[in-house]
C-alpha atoms as a PDB file:
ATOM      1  CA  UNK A   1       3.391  50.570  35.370  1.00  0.00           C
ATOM      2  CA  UNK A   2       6.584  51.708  33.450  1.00  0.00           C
ATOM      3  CA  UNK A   3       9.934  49.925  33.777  1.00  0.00           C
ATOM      4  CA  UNK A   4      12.252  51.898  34.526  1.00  0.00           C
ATOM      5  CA  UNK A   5      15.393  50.370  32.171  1.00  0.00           C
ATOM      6  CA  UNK A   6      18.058  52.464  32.665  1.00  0.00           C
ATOM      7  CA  UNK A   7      18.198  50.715  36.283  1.00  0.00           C
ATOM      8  CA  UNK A   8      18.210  46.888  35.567  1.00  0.00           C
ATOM      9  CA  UNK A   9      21.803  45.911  35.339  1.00  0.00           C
ATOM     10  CA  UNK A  10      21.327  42.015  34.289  1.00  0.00           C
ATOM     11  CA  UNK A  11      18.771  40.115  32.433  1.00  0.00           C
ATOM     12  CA  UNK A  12      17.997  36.730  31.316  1.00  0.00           C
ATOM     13  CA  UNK A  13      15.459  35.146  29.212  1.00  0.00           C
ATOM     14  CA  UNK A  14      14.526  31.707  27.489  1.00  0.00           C
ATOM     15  CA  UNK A  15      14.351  31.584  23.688  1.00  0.00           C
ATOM     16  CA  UNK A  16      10.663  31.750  22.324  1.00  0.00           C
ATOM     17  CA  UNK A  17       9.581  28.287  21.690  1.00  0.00           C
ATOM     18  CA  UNK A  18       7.108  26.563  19.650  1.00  0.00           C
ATOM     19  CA  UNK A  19       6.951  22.671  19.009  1.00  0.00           C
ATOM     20  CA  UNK A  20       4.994  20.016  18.218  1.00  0.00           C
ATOM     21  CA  UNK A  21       5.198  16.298  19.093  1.00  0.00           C
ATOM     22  CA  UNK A  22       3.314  13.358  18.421  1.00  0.00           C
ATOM     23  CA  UNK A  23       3.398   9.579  20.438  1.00  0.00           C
ATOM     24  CA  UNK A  24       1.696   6.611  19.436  1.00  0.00           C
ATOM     25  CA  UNK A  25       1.061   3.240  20.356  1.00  0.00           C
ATOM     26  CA  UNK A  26       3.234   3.463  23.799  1.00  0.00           C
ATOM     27  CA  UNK A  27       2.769  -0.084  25.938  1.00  0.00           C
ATOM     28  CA  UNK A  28       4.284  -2.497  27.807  1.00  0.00           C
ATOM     29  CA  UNK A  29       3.760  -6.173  27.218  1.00  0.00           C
ATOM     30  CA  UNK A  30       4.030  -9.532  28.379  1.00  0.00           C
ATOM     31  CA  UNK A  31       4.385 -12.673  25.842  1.00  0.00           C
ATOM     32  CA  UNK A  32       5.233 -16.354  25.909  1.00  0.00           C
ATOM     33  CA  UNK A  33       8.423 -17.824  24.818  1.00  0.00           C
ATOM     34  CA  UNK A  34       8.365 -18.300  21.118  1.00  0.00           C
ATOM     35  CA  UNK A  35       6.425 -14.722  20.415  1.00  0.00           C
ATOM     36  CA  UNK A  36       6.959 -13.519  17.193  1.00  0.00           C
ATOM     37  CA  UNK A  37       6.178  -9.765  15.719  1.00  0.00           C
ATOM     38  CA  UNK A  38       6.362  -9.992  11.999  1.00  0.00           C
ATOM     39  CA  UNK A  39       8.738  -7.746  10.336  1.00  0.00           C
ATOM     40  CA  UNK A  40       7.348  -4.246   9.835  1.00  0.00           C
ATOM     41  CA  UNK A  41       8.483  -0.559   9.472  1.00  0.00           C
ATOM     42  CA  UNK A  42       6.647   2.695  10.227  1.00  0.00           C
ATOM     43  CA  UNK A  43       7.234   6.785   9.437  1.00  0.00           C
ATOM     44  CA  UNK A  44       8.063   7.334  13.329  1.00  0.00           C
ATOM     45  CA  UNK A  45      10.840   6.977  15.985  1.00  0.00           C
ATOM     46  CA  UNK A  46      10.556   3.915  18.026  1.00  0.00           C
ATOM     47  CA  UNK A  47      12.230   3.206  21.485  1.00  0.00           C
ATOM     48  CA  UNK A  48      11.858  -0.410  22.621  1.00  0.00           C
ATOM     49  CA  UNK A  49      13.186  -1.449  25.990  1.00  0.00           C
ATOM     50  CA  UNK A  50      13.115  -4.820  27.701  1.00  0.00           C
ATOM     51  CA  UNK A  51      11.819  -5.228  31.046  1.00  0.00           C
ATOM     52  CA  UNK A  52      12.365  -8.698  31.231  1.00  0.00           C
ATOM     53  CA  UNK A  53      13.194 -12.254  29.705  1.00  0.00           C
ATOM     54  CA  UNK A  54      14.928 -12.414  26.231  1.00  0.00           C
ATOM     55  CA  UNK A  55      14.045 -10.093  22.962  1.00  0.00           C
ATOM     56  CA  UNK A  56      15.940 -11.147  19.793  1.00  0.00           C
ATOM     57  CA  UNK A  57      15.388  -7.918  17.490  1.00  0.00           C
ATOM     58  CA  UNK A  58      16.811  -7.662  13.543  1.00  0.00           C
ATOM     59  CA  UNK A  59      16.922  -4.138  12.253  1.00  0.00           C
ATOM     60  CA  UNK A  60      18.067  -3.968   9.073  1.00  0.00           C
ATOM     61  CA  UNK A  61      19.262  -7.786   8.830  1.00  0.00           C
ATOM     62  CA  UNK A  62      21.456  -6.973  11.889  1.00  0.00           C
ATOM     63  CA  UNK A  63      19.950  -8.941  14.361  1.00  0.00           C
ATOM     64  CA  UNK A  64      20.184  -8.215  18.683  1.00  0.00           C
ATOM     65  CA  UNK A  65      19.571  -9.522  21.756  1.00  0.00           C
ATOM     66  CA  UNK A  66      18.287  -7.401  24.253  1.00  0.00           C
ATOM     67  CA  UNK A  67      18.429  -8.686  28.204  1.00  0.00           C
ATOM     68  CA  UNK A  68      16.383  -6.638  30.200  1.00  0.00           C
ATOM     69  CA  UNK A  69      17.582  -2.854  30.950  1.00  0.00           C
ATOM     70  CA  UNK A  70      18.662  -2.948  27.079  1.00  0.00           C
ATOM     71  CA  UNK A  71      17.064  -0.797  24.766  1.00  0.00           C
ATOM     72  CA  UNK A  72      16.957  -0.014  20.912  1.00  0.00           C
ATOM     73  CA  UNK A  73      16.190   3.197  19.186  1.00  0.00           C
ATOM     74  CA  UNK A  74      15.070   2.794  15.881  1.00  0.00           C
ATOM     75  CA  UNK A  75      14.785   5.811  13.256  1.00  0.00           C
ATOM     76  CA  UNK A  76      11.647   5.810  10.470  1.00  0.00           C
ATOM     77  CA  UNK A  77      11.738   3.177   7.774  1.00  0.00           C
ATOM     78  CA  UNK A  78      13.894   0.749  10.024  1.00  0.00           C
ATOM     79  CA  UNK A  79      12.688  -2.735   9.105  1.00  0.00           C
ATOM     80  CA  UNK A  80      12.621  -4.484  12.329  1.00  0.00           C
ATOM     81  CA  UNK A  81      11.030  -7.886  13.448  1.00  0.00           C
ATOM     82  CA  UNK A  82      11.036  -9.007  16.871  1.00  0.00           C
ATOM     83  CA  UNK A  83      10.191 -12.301  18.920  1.00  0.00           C
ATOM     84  CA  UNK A  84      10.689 -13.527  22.898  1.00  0.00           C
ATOM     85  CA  UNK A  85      13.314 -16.517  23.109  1.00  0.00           C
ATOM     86  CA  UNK A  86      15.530 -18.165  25.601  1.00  0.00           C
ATOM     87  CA  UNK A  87      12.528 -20.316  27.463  1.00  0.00           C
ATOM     88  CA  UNK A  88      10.428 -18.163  29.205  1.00  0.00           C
ATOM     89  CA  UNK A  89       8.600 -15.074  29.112  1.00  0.00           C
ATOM     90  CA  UNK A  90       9.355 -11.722  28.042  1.00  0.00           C
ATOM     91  CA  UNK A  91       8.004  -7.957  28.566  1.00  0.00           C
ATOM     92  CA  UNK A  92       8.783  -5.002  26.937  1.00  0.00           C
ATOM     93  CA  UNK A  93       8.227  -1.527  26.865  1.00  0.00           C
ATOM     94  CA  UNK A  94       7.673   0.218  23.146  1.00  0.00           C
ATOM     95  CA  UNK A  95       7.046   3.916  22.453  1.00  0.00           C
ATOM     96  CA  UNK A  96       6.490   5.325  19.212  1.00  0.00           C
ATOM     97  CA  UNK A  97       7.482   9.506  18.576  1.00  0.00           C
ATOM     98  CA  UNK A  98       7.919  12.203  16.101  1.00  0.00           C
ATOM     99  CA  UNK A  99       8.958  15.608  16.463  1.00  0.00           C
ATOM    100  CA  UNK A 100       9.519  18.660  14.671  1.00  0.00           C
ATOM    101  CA  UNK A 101      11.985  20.197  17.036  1.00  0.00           C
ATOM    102  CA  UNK A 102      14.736  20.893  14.121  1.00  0.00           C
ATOM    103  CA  UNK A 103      17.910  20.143  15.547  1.00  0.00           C
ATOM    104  CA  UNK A 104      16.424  17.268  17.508  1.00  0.00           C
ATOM    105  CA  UNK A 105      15.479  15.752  13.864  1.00  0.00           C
ATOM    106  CA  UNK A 106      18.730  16.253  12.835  1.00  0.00           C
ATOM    107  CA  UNK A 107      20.459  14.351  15.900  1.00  0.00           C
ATOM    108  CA  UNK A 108      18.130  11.489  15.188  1.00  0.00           C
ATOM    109  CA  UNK A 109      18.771  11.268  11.701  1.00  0.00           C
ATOM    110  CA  UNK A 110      22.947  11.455  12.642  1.00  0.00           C
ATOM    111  CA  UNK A 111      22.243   8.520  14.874  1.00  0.00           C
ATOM    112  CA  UNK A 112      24.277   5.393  13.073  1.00  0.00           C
ATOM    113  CA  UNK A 113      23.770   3.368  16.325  1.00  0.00           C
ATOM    114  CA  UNK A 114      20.423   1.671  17.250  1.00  0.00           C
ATOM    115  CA  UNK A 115      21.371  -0.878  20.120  1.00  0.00           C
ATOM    116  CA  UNK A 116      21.954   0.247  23.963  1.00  0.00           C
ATOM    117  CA  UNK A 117      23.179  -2.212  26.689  1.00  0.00           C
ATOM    118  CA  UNK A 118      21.606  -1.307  29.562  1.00  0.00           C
ATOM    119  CA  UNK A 119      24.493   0.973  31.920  1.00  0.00           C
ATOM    120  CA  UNK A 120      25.246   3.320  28.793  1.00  0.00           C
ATOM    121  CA  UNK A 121      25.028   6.531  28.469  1.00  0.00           C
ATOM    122  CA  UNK A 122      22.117   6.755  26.446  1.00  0.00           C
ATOM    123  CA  UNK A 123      20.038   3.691  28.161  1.00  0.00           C
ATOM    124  CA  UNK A 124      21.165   5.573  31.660  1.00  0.00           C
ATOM    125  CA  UNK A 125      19.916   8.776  30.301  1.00  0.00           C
ATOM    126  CA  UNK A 126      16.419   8.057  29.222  1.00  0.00           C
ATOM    127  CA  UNK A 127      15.356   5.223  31.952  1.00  0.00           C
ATOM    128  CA  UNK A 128      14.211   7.207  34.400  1.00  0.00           C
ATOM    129  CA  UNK A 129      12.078   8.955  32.085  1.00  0.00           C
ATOM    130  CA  UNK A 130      10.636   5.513  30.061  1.00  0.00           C
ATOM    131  CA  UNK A 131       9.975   4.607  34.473  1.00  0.00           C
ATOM    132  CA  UNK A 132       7.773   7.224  35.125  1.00  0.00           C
ATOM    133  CA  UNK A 133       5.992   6.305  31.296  1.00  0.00           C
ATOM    134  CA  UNK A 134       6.032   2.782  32.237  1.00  0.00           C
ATOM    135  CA  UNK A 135       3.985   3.643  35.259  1.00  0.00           C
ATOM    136  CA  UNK A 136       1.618   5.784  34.100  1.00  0.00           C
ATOM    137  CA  UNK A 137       0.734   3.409  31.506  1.00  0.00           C
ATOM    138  CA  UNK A 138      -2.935   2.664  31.981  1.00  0.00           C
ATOM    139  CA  UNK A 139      -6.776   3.209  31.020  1.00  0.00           C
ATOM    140  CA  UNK A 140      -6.777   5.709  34.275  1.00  0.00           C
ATOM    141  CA  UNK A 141      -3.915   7.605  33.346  1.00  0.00           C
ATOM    142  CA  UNK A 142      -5.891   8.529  29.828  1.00  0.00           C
ATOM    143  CA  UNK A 143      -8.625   9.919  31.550  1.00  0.00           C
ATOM    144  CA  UNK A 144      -7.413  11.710  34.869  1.00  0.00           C
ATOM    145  CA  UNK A 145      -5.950  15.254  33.537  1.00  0.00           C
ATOM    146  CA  UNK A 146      -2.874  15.153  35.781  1.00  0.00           C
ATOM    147  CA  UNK A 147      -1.479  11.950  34.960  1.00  0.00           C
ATOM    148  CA  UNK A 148      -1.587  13.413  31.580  1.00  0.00           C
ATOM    149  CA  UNK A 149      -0.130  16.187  32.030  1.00  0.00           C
ATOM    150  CA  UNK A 150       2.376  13.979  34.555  1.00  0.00           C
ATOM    151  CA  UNK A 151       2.957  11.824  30.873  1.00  0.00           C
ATOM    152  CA  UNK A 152       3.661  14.762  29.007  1.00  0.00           C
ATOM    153  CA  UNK A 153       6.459  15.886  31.366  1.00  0.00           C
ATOM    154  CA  UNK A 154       7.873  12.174  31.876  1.00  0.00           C
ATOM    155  CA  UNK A 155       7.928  12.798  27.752  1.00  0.00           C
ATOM    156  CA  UNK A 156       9.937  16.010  27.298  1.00  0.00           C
ATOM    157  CA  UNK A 157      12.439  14.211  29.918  1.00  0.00           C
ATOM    158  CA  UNK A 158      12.585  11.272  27.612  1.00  0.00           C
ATOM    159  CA  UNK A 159      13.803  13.563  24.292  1.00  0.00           C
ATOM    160  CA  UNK A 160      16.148  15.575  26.592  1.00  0.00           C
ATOM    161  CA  UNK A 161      17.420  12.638  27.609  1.00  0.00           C
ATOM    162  CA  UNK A 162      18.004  11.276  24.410  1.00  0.00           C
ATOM    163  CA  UNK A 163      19.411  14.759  22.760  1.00  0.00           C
ATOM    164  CA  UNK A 164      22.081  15.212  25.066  1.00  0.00           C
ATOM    165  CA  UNK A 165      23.041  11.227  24.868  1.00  0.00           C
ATOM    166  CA  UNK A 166      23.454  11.663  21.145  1.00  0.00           C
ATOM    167  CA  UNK A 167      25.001  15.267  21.473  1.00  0.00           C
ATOM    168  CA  UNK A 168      27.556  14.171  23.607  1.00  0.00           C
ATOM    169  CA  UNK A 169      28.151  11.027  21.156  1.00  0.00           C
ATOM    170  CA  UNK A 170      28.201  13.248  18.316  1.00  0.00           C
ATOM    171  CA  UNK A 171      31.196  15.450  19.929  1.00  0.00           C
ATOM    172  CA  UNK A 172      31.011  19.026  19.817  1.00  0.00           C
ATOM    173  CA  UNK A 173      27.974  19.354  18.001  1.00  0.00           C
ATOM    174  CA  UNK A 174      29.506  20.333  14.930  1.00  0.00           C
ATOM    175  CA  UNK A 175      27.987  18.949  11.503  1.00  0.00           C
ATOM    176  CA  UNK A 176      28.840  18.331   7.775  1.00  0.00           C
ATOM    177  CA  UNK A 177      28.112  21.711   5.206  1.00  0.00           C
ATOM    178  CA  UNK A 178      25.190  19.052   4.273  1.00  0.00           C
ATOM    179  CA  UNK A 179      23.993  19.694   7.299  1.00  0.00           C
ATOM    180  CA  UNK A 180      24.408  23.038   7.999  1.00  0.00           C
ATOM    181  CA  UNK A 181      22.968  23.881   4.587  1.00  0.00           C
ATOM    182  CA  UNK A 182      19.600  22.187   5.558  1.00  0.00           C
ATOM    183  CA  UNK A 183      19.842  23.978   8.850  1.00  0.00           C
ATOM    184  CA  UNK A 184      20.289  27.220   6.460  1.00  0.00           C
ATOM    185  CA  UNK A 185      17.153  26.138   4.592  1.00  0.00           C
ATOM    186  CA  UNK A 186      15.000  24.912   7.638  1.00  0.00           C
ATOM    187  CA  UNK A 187      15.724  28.455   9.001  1.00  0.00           C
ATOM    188  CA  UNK A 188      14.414  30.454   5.927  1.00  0.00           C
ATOM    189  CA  UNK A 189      11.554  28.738   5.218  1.00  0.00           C
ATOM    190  CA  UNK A 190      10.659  29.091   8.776  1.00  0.00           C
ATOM    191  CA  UNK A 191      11.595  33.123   8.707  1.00  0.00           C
ATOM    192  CA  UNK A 192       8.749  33.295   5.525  1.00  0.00           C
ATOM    193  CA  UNK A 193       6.150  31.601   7.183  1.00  0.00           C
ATOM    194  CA  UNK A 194       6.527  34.109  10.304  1.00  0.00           C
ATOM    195  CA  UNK A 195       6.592  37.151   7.947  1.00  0.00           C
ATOM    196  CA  UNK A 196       3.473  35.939   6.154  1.00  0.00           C
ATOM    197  CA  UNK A 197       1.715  35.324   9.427  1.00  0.00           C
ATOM    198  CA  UNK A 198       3.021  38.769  11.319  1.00  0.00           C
ATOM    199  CA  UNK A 199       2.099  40.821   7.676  1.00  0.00           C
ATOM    200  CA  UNK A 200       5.570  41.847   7.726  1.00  0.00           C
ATOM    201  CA  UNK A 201       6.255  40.106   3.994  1.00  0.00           C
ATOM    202  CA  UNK A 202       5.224  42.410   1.277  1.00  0.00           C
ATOM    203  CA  UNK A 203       1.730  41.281  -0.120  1.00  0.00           C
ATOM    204  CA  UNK A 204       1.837  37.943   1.833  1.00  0.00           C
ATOM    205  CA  UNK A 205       4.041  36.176  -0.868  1.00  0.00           C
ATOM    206  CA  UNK A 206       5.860  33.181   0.690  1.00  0.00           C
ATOM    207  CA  UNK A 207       9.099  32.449  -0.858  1.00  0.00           C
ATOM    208  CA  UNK A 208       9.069  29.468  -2.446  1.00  0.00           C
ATOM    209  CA  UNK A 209      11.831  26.230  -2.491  1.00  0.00           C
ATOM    210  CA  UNK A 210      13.193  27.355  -5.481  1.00  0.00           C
ATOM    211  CA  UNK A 211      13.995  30.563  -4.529  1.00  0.00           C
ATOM    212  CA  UNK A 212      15.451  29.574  -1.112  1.00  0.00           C
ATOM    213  CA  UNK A 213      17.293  26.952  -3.239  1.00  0.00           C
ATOM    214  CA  UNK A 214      18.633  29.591  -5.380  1.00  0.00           C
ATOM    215  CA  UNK A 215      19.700  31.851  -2.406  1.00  0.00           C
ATOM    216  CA  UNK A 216      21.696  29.263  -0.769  1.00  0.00           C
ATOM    217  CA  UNK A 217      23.326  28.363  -4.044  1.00  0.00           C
ATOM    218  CA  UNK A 218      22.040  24.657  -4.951  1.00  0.00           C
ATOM    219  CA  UNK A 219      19.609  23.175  -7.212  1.00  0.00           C
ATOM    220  CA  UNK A 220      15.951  22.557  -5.716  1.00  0.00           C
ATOM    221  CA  UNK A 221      16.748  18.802  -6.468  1.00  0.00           C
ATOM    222  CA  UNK A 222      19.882  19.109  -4.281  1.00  0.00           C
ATOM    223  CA  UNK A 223      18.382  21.433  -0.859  1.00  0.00           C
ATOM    224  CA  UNK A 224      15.601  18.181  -1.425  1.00  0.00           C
ATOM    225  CA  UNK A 225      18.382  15.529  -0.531  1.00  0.00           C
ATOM    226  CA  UNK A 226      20.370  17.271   1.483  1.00  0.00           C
ATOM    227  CA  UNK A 227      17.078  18.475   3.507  1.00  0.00           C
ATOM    228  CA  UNK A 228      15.815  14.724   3.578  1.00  0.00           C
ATOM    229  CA  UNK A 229      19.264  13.790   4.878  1.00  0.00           C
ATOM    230  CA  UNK A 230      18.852  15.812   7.670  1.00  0.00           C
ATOM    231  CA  UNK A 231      15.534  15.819   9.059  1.00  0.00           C
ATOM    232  CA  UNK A 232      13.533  12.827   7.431  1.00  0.00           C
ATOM    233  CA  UNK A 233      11.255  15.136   5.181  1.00  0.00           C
ATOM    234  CA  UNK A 234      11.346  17.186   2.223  1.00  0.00           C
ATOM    235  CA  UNK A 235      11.198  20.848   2.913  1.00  0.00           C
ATOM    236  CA  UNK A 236       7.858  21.100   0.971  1.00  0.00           C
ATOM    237  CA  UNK A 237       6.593  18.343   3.913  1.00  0.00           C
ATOM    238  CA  UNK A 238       8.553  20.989   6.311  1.00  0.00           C
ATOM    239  CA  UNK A 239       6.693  24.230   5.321  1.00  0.00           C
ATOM    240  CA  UNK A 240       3.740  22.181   5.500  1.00  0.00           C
ATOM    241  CA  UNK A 241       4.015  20.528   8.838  1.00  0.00           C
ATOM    242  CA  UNK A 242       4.452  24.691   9.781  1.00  0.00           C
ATOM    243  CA  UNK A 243       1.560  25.651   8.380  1.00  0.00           C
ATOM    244  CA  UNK A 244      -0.056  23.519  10.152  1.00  0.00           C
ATOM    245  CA  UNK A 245       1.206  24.462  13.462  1.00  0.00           C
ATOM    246  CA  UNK A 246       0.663  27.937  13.313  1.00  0.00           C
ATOM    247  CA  UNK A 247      -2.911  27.526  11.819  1.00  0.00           C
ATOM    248  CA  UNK A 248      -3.613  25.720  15.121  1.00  0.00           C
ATOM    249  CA  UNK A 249      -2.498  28.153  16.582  1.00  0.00           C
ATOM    250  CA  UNK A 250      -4.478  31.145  15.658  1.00  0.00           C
ATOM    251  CA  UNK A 251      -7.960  29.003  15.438  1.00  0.00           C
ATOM    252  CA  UNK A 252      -7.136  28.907  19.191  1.00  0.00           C
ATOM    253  CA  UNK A 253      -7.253  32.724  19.168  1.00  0.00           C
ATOM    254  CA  UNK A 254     -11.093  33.585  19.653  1.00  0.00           C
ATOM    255  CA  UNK A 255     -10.281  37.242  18.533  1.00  0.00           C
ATOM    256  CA  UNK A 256      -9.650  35.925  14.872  1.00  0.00           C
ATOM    257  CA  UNK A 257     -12.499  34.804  12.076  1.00  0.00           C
ATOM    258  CA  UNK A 258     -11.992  32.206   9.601  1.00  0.00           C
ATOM    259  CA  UNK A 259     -10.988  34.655   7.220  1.00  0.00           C
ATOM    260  CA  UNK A 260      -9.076  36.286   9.065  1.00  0.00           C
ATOM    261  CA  UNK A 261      -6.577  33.182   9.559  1.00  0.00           C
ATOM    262  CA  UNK A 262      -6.763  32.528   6.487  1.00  0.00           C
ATOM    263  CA  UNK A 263      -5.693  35.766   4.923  1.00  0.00           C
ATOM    264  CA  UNK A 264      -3.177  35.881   7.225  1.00  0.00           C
ATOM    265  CA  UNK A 265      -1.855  32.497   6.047  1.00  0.00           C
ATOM    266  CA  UNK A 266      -1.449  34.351   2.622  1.00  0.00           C
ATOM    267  CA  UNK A 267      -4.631  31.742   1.203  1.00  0.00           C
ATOM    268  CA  UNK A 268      -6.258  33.949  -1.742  1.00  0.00           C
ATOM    269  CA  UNK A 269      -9.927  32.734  -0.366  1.00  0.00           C
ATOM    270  CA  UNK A 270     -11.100  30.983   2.783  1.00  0.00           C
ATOM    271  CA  UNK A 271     -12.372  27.966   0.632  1.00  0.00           C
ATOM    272  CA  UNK A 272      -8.647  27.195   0.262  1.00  0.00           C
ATOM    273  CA  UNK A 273      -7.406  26.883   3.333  1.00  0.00           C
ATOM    274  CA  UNK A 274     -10.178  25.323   4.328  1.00  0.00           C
ATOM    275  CA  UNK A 275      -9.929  22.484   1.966  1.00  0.00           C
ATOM    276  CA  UNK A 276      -5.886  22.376   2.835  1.00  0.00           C
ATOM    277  CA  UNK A 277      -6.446  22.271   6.642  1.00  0.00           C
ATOM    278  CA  UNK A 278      -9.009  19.064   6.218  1.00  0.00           C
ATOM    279  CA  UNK A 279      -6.819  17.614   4.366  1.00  0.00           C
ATOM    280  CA  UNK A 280      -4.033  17.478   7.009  1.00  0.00           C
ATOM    281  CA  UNK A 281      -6.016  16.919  10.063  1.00  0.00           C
ATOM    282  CA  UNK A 282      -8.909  15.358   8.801  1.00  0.00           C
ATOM    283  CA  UNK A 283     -11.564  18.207   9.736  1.00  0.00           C
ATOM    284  CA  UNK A 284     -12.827  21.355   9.283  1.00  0.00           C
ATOM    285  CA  UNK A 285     -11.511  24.773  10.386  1.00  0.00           C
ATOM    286  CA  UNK A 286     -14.516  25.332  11.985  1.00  0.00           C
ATOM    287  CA  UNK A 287     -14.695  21.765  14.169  1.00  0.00           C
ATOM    288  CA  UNK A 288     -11.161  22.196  14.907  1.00  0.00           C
ATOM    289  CA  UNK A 289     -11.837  25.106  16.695  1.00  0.00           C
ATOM    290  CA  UNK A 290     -15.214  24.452  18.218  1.00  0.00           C
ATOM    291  CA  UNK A 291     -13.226  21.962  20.570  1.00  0.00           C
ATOM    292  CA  UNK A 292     -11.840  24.457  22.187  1.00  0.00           C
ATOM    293  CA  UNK A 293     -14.303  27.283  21.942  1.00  0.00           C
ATOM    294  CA  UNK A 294     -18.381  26.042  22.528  1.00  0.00           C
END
């Protein structure tokens, strides 16, 4: 059927997306009075709200007390410790996350404030969403294909929740050259990986850190801090974490062999890539794919 262009007078679209999250170790609980969680840390966001009783919480030696409706969001590496006081029982609501949305990393990172009352902006924001999580929290839920898919929708509420909470906080959006220079970064390395994959880089070369750290004028040791800064990994952890992605991706293409994916990658031999993709997921290629294709 051909479209006939010349006649369409307006059109809008949606940016392309592609992202990838992760949640772990969401629950509610209930404890006595006197409860104690030894103090811990952990590579992943954390959102803990209190349903009801008393939660004294340090982060960082700063200690809070959360009534119920008040919530804390923690960033990776916080040292927190937690325990139930005030004479009677307590339950709570915790939710582990990571995400490699790029400028949702970065409003995390610029997030100086961990404690929400319950009535702000932020705690306002995201309880609706952490309501419909809190109810779907259950062995049935794991198993039964829409509640999942019910879980995963409560779940992109929750982060758009929180982004515009701490866009709004952070003013117009604008951020430090810091910043913007690990935006500049984030953005190139993600351009070379796309050219490798589409064959439109010459001979499949990637560029490499050093290079990108050369075009944007600083040292590799410098894009590495300022990257860190902004996003909570290195940009060698970046390219990898894209890599990843987008070999998941086309092992979900049936069309494609093996070898295929893995030229594509710009991996010299199949062996390679092989080896690399066990070593981030824990299996083979081949067993990754045969879960989706018997």
């Amino acid at each position: 059927m051909e479209i006939r262009t010349e006649r369409m007078r307006r059109e809008m679209m949606l940016p392309d997306m592609e992202s990838t999250f992760r949640v772990f170790g969401a629950h509610w609980r209930t404890v006595d009075d006197g409860w104690v969680y030894p103090t811990h840390k952990h590579p992943l966001f954390e959102v803990n709200l209190v349903l009801s009783g008393t939660q004294q919480m340090t982060v960082n030696r700063t200690v809070y007390v959360q009534k119920p409706g008040d919530l804390l969001l923690l960033g990776p590496d916080d040292v927190h410790e937690s325990s139930a006081i005030g004479g009677e029982e307590m339950t709570y609501y915790c939710l582990h996350f990571d995400v490699d949305e790029r400028a949702f990393r970065e409003l995390l990172y610029r997030n100086q404030t961990c404690y929400h009352a319950a009535g702000s902006e932020l705690a306002a924001s995201i309880r609706p969403a952490l309501d419909k999580l809190i109810a779907l929290t259950s062995e049935e839920a794991v198993v039964r294909v829409e509640s999942r898919m019910a879980a995963l929708s409560a779940l992109f509420e929750l982060f758009a929740g929180i982004s515009g909470a701490l866009s709004k906080r952070n003013g117009d959006g604008t951020s430090s050259r810091m910043s913007q220079t690990a935006s500049q970064v984030a953005v190139l390395l993600e351009r070379t990986i796309d050219e490798t994959v589409d064959g439109s880089r010459e001979g499949h070369e990637m560029e490499t850190i050093e290079s990108i750290a050369a075009k944007v004028g600083y040292s590799t040791s410098s894009i590495n801090r300022m990257f860190t800064a902004a996003f909570g990994i290195s940009p060698r952890q970046y390219m990898s974490n894209l890599m990843l992605k987008k070999s998941k991706l086309l092992l979900m293409d049936p069309e494609l062999t093996i070898e295929d994916i893995s030229s594509r990658l710009g991996y010299k031999n199949i062996a390679h890539f092989s080896r690399q993709f066990k070593r981030w997921t824990g299996e083979s290629p081949s067993c990754f794919r045969g879960r989706f294709h018997n």
